[in-house]
Protein backbone atom coordinates (compact mmCIF):
# COMPACT_ATOMS: atom_id res chain seq x y z
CA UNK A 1 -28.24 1.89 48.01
CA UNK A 2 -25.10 3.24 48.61
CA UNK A 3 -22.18 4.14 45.52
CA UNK A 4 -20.02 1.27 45.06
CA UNK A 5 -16.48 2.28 45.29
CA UNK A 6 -14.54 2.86 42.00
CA UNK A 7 -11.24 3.47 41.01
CA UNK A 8 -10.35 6.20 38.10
CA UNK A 9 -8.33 4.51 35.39
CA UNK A 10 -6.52 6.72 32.66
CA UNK A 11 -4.79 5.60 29.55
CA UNK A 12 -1.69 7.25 27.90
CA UNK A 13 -1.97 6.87 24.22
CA UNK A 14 0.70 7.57 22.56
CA UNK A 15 1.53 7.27 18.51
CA UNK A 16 4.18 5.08 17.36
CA UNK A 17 6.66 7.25 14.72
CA UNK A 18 9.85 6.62 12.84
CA UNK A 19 11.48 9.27 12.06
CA UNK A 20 8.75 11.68 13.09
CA UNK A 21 6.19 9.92 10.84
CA UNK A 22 3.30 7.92 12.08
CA UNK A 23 4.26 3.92 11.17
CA UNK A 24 0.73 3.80 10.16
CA UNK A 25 0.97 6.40 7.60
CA UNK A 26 4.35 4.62 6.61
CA UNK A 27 2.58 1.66 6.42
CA UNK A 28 -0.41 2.36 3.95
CA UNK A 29 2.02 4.57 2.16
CA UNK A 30 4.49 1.78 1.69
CA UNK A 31 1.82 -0.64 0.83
CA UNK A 32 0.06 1.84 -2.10
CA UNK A 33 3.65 2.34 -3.25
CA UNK A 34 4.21 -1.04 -3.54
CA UNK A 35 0.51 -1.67 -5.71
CA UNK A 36 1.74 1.35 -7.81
CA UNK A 37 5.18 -0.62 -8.46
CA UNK A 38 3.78 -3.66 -9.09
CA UNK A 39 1.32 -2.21 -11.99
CA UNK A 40 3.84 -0.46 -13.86
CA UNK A 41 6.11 -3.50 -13.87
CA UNK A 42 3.43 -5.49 -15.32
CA UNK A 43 2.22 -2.64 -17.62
CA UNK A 44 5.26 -2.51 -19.18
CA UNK A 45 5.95 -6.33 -19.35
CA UNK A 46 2.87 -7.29 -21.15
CA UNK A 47 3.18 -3.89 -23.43
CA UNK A 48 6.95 -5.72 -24.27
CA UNK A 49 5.25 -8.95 -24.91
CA UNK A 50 3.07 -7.65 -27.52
CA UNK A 51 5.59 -6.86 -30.04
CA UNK A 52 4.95 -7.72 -33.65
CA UNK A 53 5.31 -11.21 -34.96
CA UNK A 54 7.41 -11.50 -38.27
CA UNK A 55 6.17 -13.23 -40.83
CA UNK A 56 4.48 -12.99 -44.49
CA UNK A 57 1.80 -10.28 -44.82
CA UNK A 58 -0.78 -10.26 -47.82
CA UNK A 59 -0.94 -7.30 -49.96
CA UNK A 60 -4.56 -7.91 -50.71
């Protein structure tokens, strides 16, 4: 049996950047960034909410 012909096939991969970063380093980095954001907003809004409520207190 005789080699069936075949043809060589090459791929050029190349790696998307903006501005000389990879976009999928931009990408995770923009999406942790965003988590971290998000945290310390609510962090601070529920640390806010927790203020004391006036009212009558026992000396007992």
């Amino acid at each position: 049996m005789a080699d069936a012909p075949y043809r060589e096939v090459i791929h050029a991969d190349r790696l998307l950047t903006v501005a000389g970063l990879p976009a999928w380093l931009l990408t995770v980095g923009g999406g942790a960034l965003l988590a971290v954001v998000t945290v310390i907003l609510t962090v601070r809004a529920s640390r806010r909410r927790r203020a004391p409520v006036a009212g009558v207190r026992s000396t007992a």
